[in-house]
N, C-alpha and C. Protein backbone atom coordinates (compact mmCIF):
# COMPACT_ATOMS: atom_id res chain seq x y z
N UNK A 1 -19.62 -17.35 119.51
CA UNK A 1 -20.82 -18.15 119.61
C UNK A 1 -21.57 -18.10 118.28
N UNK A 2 -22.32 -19.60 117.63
CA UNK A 2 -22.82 -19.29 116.18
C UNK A 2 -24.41 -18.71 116.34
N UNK A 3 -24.38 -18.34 115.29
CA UNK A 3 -26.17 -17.67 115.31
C UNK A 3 -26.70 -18.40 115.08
N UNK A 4 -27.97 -18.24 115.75
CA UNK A 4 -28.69 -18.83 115.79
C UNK A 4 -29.65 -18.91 114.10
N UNK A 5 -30.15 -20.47 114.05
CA UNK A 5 -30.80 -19.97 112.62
C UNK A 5 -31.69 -18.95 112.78
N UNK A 6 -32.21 -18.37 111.59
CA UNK A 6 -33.42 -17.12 111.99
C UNK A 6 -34.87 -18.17 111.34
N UNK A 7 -35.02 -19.17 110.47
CA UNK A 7 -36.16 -19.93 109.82
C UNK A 7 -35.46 -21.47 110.26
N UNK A 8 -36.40 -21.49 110.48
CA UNK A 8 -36.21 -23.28 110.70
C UNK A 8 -37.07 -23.95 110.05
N UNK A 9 -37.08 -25.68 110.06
CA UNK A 9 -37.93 -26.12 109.39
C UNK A 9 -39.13 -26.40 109.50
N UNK A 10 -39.88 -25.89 110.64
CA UNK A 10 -41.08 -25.94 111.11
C UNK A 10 -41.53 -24.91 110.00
N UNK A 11 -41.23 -23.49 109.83
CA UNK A 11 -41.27 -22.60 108.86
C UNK A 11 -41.60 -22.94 107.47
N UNK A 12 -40.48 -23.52 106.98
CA UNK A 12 -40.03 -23.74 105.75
C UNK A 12 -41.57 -24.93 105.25
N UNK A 13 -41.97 -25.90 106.40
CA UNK A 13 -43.13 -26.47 106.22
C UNK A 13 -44.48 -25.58 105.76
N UNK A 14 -43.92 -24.61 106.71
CA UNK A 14 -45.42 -24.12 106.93
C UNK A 14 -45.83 -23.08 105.86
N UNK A 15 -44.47 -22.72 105.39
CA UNK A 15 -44.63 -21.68 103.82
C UNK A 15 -44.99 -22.74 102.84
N UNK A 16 -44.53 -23.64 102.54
CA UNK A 16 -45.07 -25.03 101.60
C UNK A 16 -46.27 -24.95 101.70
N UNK A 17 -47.33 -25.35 103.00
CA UNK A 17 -47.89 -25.81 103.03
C UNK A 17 -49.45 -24.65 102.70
N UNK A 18 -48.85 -23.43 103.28
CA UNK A 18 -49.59 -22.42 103.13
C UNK A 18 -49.29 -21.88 102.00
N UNK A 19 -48.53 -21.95 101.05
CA UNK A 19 -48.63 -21.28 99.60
C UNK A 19 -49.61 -22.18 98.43
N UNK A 20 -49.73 -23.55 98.77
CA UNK A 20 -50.79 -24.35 98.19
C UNK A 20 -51.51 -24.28 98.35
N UNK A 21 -52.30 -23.23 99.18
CA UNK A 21 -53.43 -23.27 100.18
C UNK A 21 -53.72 -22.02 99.26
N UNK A 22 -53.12 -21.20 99.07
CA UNK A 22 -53.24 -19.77 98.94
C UNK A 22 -53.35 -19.58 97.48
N UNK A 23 -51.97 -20.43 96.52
CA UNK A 23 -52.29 -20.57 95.03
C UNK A 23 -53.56 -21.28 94.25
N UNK A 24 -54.16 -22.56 95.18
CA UNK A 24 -55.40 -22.97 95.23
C UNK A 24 -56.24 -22.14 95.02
N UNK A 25 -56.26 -21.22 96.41
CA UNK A 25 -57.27 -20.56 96.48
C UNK A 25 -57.73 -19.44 95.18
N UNK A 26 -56.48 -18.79 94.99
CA UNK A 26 -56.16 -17.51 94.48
C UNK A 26 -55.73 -17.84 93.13
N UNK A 27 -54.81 -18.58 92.24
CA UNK A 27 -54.28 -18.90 91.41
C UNK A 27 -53.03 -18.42 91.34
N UNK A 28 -52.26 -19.38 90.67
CA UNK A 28 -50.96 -18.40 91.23
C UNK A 28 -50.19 -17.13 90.48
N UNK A 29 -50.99 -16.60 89.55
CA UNK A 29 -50.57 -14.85 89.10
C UNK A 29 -51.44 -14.54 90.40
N UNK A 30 -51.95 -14.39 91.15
CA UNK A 30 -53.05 -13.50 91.74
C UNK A 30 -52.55 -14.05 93.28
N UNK A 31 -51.25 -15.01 93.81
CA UNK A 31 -51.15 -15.35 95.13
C UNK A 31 -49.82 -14.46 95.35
N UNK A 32 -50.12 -13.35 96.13
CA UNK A 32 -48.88 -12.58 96.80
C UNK A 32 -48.49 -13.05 98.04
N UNK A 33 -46.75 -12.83 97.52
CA UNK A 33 -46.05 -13.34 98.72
C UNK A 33 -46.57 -12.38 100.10
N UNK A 34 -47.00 -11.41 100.19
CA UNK A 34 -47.28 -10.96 101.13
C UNK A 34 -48.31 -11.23 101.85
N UNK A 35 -49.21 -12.02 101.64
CA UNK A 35 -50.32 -13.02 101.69
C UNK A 35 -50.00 -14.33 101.95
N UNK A 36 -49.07 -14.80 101.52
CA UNK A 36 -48.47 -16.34 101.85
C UNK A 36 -48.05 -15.77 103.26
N UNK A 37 -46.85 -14.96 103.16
CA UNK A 37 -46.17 -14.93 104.25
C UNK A 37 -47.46 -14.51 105.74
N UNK A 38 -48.26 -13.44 105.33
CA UNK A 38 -48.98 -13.42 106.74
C UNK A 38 -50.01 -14.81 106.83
N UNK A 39 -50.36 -15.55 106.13
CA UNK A 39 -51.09 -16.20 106.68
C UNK A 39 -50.27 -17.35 107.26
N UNK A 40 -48.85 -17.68 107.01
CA UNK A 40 -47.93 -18.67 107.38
C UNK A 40 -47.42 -17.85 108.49
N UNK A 41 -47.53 -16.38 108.92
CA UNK A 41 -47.05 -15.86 110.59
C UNK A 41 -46.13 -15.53 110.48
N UNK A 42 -45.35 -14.86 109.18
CA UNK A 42 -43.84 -14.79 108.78
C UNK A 42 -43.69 -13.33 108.13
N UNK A 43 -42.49 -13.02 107.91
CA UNK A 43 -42.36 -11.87 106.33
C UNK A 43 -42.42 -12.35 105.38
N UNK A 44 -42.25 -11.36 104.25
CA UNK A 44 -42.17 -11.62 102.85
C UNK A 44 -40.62 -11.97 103.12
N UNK A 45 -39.72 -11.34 103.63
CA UNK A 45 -38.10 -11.36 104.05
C UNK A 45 -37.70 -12.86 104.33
N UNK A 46 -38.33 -13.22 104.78
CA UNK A 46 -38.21 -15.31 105.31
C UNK A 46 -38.56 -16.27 104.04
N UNK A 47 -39.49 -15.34 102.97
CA UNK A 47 -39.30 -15.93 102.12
C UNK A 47 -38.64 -16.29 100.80
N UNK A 48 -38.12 -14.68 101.28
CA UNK A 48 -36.78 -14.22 100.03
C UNK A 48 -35.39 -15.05 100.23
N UNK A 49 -35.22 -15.40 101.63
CA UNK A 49 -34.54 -15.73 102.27
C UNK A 49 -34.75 -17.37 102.13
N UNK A 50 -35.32 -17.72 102.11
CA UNK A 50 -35.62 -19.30 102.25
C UNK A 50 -35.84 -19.83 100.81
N UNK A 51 -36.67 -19.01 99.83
CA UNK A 51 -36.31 -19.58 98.79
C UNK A 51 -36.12 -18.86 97.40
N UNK A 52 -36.14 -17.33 97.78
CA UNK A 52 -35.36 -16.89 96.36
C UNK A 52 -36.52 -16.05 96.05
N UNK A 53 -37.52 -16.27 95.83
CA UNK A 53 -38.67 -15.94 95.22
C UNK A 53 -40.08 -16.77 94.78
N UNK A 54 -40.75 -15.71 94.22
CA UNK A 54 -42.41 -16.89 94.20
C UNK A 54 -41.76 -17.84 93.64
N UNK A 55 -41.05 -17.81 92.11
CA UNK A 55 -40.78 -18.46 91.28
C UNK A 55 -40.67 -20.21 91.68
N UNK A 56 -39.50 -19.76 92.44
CA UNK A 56 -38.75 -20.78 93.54
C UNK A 56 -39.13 -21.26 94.43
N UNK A 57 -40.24 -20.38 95.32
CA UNK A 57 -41.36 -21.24 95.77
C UNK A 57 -42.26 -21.92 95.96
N UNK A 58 -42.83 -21.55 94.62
CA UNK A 58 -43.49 -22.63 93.27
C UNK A 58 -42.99 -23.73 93.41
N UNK A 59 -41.83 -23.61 92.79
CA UNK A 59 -41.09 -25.08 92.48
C UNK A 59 -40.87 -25.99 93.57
N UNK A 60 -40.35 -24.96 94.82
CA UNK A 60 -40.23 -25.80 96.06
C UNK A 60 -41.97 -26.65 96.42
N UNK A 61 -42.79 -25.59 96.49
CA UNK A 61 -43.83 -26.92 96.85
C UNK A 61 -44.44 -27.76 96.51
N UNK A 62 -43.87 -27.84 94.74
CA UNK A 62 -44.37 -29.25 93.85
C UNK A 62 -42.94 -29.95 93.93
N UNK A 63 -42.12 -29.83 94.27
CA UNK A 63 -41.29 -30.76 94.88
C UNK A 63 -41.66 -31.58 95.87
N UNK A 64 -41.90 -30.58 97.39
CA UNK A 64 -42.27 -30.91 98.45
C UNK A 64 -43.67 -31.83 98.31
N UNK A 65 -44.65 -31.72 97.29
CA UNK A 65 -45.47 -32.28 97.25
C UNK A 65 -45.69 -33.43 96.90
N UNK A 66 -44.57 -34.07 95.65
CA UNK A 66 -43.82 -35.39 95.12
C UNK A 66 -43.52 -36.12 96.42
N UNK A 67 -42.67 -35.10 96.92
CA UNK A 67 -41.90 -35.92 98.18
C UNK A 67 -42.70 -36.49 98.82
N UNK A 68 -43.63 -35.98 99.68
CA UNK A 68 -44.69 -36.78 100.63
C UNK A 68 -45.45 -37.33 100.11
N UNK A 69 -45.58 -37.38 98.80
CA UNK A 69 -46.99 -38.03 97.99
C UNK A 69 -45.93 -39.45 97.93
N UNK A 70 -45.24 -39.74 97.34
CA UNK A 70 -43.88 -40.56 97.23
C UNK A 70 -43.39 -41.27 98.49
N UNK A 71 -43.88 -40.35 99.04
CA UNK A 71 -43.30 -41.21 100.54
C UNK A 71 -44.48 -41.82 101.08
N UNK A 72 -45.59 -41.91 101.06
CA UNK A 72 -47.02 -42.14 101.39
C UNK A 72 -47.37 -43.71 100.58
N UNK A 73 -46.53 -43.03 99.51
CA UNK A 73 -46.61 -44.48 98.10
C UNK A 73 -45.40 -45.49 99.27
N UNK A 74 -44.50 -45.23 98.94
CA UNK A 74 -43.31 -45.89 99.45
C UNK A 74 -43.68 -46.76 100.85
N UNK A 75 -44.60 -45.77 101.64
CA UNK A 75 -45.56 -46.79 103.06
C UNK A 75 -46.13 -47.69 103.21
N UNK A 76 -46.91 -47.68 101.71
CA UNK A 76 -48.22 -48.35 101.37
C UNK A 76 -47.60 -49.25 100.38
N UNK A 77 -46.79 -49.79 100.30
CA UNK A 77 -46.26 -50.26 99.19
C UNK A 77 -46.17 -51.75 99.45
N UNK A 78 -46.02 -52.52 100.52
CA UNK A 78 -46.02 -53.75 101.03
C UNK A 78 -47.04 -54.04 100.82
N UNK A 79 -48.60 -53.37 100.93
CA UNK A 79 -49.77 -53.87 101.02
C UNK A 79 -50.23 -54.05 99.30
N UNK A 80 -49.28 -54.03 98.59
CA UNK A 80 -49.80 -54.34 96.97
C UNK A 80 -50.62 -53.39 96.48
N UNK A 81 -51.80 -53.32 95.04
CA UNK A 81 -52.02 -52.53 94.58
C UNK A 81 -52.84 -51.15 95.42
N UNK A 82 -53.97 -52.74 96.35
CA UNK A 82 -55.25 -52.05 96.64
C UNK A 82 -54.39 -50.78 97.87
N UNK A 83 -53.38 -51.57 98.78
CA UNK A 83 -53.25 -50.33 98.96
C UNK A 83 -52.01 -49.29 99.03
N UNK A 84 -51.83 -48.96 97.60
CA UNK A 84 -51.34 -47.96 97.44
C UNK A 84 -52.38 -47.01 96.44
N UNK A 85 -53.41 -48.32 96.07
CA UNK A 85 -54.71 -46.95 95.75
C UNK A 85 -55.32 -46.45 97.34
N UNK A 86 -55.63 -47.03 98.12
CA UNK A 86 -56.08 -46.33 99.17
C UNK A 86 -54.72 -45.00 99.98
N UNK A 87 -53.78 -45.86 100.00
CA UNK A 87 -53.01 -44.37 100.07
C UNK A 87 -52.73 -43.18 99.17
N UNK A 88 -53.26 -43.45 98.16
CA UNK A 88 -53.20 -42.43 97.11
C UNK A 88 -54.76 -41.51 97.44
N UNK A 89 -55.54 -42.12 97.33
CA UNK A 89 -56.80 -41.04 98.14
C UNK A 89 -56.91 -40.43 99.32
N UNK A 90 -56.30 -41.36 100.23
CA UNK A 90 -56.07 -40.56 101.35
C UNK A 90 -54.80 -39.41 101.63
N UNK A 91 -53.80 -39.90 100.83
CA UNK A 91 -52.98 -38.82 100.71
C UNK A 91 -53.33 -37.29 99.63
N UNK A 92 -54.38 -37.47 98.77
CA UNK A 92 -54.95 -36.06 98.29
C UNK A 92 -55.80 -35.74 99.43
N UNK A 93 -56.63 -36.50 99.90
CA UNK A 93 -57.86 -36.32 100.82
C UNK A 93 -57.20 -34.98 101.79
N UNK A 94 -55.85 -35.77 101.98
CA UNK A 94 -55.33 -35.04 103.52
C UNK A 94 -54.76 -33.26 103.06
N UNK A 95 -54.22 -33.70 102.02
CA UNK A 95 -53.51 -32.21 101.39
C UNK A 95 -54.09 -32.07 99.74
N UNK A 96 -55.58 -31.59 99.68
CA UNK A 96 -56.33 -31.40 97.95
C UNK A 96 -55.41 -30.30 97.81
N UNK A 97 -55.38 -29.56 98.25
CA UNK A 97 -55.09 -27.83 97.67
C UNK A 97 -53.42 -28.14 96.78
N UNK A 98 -52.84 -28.81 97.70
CA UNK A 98 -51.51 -29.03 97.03
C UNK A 98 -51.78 -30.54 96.02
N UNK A 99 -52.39 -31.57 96.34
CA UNK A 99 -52.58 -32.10 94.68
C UNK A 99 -53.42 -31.42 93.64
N UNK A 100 -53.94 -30.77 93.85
CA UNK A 100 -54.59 -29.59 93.24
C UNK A 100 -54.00 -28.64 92.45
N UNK A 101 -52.75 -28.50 93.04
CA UNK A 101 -51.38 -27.59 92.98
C UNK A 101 -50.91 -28.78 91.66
N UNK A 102 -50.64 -29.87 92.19
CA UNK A 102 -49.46 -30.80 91.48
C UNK A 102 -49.92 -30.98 90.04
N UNK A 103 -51.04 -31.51 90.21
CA UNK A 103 -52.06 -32.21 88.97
C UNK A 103 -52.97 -31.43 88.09
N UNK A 104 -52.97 -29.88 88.50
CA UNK A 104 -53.73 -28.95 88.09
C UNK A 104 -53.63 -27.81 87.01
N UNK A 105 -52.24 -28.17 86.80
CA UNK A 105 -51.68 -27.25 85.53
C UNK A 105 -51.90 -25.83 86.16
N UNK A 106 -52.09 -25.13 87.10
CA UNK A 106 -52.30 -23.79 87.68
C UNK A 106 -50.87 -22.76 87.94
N UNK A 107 -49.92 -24.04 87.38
CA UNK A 107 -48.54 -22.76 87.45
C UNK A 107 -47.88 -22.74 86.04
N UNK A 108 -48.93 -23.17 84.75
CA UNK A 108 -48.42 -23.00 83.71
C UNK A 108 -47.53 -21.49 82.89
N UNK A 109 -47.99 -19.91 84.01
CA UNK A 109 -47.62 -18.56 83.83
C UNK A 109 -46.37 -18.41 84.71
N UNK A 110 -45.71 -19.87 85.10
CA UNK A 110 -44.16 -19.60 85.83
C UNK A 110 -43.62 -20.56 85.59
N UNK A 111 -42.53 -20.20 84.57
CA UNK A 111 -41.91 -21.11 83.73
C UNK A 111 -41.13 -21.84 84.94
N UNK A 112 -40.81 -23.01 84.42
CA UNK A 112 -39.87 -24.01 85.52
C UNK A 112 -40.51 -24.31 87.13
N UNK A 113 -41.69 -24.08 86.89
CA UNK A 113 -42.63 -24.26 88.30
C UNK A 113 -43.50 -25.54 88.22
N UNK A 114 -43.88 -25.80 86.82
CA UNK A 114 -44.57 -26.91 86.82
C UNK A 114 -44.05 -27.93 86.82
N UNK A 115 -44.83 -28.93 87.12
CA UNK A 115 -44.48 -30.40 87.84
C UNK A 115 -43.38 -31.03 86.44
N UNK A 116 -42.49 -31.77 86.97
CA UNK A 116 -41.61 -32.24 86.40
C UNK A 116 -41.62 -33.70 86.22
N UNK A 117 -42.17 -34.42 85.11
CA UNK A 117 -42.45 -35.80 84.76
C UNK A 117 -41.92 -36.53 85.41
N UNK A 118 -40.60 -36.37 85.32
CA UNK A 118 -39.35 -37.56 86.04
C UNK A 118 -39.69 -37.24 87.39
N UNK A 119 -39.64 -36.15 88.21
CA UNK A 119 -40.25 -36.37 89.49
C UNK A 119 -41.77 -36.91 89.69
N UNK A 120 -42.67 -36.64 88.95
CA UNK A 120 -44.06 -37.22 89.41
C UNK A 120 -44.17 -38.49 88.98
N UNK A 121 -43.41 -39.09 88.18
CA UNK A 121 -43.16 -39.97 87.69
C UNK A 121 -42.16 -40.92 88.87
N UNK A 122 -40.97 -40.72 89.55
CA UNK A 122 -40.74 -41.24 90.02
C UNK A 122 -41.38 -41.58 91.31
N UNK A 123 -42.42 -40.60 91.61
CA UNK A 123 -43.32 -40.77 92.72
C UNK A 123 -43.82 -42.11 93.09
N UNK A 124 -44.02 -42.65 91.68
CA UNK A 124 -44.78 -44.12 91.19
C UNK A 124 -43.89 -45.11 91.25
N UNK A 125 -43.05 -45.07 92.31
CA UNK A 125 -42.10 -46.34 91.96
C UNK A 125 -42.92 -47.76 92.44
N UNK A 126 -43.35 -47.39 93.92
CA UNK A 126 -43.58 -48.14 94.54
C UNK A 126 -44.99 -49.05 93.41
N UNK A 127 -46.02 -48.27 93.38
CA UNK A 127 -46.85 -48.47 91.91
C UNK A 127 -46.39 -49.21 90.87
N UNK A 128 -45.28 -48.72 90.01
CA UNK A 128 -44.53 -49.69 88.87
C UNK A 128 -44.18 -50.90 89.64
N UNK A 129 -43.40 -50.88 91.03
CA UNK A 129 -42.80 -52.47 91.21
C UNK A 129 -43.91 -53.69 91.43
N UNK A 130 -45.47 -52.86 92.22
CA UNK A 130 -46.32 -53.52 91.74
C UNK A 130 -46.83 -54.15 90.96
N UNK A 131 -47.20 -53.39 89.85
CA UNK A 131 -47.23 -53.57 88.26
C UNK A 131 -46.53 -54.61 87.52
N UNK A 132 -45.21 -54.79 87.88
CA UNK A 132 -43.98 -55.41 87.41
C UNK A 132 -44.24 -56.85 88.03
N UNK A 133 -44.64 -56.91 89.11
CA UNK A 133 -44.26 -58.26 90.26
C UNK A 133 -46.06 -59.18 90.09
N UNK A 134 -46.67 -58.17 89.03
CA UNK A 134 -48.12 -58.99 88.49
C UNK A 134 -47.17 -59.42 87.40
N UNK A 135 -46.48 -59.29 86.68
CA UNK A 135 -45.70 -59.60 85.38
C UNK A 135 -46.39 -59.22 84.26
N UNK A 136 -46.80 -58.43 83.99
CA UNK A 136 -46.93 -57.10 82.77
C UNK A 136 -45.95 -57.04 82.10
N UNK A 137 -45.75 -57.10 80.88
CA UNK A 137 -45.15 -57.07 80.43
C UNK A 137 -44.26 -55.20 80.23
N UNK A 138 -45.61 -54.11 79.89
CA UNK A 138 -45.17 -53.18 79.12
C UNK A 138 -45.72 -51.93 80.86
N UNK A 139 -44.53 -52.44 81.68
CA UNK A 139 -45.03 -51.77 83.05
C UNK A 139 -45.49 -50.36 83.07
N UNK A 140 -44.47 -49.22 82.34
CA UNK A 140 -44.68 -47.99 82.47
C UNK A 140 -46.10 -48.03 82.15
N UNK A 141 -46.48 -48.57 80.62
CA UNK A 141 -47.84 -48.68 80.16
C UNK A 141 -49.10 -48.52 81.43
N UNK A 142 -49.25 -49.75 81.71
CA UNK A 142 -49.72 -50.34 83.00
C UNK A 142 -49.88 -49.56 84.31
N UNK A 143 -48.49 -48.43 83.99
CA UNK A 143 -48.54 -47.59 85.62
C UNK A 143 -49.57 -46.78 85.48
N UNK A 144 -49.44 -46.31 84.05
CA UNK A 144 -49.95 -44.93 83.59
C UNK A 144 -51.53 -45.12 83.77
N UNK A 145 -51.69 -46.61 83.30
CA UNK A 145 -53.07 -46.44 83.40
C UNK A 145 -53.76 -47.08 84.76
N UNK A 146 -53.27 -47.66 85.52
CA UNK A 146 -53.59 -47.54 87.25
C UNK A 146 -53.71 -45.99 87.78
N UNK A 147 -53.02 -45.33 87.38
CA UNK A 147 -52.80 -43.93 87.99
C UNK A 147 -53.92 -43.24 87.64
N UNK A 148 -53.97 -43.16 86.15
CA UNK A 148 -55.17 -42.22 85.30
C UNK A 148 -56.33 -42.86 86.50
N UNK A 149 -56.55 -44.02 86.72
CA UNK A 149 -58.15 -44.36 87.21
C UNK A 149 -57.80 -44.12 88.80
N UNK A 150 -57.07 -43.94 89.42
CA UNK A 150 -57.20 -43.68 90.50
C UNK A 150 -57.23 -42.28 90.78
N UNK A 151 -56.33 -41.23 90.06
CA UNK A 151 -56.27 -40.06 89.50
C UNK A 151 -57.89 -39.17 89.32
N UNK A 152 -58.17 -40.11 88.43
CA UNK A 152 -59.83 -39.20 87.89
C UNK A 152 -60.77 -39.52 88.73
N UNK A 153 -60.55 -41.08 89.56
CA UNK A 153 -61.89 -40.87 90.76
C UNK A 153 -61.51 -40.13 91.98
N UNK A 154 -60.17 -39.75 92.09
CA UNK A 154 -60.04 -38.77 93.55
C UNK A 154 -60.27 -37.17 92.85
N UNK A 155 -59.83 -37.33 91.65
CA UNK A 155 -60.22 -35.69 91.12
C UNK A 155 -61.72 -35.39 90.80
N UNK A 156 -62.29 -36.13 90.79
CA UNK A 156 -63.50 -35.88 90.70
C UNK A 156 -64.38 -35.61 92.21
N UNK A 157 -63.85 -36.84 92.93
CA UNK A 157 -64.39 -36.77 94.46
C UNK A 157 -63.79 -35.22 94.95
N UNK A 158 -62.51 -34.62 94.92
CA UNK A 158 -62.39 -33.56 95.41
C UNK A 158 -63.23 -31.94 94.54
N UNK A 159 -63.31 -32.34 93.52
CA UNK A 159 -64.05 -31.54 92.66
C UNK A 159 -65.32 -31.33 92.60
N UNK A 160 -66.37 -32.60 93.50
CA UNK A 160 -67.36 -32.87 93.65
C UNK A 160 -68.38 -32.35 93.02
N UNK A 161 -68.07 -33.22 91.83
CA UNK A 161 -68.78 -33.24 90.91
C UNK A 161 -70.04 -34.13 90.09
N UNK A 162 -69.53 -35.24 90.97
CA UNK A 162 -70.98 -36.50 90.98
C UNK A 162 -72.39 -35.96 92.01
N UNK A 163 -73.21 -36.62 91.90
CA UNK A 163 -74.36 -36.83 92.53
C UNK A 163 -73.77 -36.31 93.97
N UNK A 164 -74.84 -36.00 94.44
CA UNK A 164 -74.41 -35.00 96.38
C UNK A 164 -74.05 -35.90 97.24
N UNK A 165 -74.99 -37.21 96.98
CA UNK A 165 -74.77 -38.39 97.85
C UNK A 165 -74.17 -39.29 97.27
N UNK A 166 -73.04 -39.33 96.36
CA UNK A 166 -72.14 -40.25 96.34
C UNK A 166 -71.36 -40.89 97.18
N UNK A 167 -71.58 -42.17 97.99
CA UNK A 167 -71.03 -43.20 98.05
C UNK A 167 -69.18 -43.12 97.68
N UNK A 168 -68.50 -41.80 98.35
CA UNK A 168 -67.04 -41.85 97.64
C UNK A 168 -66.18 -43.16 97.64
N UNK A 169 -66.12 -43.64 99.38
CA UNK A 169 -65.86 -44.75 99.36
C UNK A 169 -65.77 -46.46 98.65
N UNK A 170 -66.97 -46.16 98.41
CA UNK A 170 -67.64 -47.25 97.62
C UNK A 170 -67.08 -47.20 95.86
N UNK A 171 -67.61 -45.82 95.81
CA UNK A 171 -67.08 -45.48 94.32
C UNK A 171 -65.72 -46.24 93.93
N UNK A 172 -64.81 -45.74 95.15
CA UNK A 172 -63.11 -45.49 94.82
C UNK A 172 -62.89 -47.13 95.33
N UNK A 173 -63.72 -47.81 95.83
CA UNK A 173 -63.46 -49.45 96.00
C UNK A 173 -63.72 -49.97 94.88
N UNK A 174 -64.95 -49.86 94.47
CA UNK A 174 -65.65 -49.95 92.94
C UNK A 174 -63.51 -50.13 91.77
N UNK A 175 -63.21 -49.10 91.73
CA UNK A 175 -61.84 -48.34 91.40
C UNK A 175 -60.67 -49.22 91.20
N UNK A 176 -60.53 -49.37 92.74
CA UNK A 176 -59.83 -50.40 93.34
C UNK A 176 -60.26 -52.05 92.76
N UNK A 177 -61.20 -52.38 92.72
CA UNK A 177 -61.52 -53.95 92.03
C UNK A 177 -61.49 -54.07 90.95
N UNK A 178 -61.67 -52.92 90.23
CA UNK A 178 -61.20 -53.15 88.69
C UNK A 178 -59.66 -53.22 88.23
N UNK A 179 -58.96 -52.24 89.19
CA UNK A 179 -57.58 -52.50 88.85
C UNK A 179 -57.41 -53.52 89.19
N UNK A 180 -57.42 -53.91 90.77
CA UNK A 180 -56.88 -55.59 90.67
C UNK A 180 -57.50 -56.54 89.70
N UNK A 181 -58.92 -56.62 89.25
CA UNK A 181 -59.22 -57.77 88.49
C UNK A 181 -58.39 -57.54 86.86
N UNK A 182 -58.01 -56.24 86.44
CA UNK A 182 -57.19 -56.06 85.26
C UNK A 182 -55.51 -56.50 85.63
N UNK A 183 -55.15 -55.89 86.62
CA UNK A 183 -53.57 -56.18 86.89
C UNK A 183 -53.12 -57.40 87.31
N UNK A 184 -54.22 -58.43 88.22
CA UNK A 184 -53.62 -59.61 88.91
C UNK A 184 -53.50 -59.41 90.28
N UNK A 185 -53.78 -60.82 90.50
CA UNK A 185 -53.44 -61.22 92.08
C UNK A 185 -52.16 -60.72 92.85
N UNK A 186 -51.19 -60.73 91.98
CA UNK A 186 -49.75 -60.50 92.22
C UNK A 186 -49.75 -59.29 92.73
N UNK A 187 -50.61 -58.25 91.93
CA UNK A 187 -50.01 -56.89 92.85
C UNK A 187 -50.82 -56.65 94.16
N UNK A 188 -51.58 -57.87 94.48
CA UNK A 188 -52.08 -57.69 96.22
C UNK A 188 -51.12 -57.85 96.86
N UNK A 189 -51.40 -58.06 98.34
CA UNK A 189 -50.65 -58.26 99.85
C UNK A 189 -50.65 -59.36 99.46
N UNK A 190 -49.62 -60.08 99.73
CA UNK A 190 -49.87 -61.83 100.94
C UNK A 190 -50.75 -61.59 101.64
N UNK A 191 -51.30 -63.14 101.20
CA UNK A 191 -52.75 -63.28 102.47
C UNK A 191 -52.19 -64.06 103.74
């Protein structure tokens, strides 16, 4: 009879999700696995086991974090620019600690942990075909700078750093109308 697994992927989520939580909090020289693991309900052993080490677990959750950020893009992607900027705020909104993680330079003291261009980069596909289907000529150009402005008004809103009563919404629509009036009609929905 085969054995049973001992970690499954309910687990393997929940160490992801709780080591962003924890390197956030803590930074990551100062986030022990023995601290990840109890607040995720596990050993340090499940995590040696699952991914090698901090090192590797690093890496696993700015992977994991591309992935769903990427896949969130990839959802929102029919609805043209405006919304894959609204899924781009709501997808930090939902998980800051881990774009926080991604965009934050905080694992620069573990080599091969930080975010990897071509992956955060390919995150943006759905974004570039936008970009492309306004007919831009110099798209990457174009991505980079949709991103930067959607980028610095959710990093700021999570950083909360404007006025107490900022209007986030409004702000990040504000956001949203400038890119479309710079990029074109083209990267909206069909009306």
């Amino acid at each position: 009879m085969a054995r049973p697994p001992l970690y499954d992927d309910a687990l393997r989520e929940r160490l992801l999700e709780v080591t962003a939580e924890v390197v956030d909090r803590d930074g990551a020289a100062r986030a022990a696995l023995r601290d990840i693991a109890k607040a995720a309900g596990t050993s340090t052993s499940a995590i040696y086991t699952l991914y090698g080490g901090k090192g590797e677990l690093l890496a696993a959750v700015i992977e994991h974090g591309f992935a769903s950020f990427g896949a969130s893009q990839e959802q929102a992607a029919p609805g043209g620019l405006r919304a894959l900027g609204l899924a781009y705020r709501e997808w930090a909104l939902a998980h800051p600690a881990l774009y926080r993680l991604m965009f934050g330079g905080g694992l620069e003291d573990f080599a091969g942990c930080e975010p990897d261009p071509a992956s955060a980069f390919a995150s943006l596909r759905p974004l570039r075909a936008a970009i492309a289907a306004a007919g831009t000529d110099d798209v990457d150009r174009a991505a980079v700078a949709v991103w930067a402005q959607v980028h610095g008004a959710v990093s700021l809103e999570l950083a909360r750093v404007a006025p107490h009563d900022a209007d986030w919404p409004a702000v990040y629509d504000a956001v949203l109308d400038t890119i479309e009036h710079s990029w074109g009609a083209a990267g909206r929905a069909p009306a």
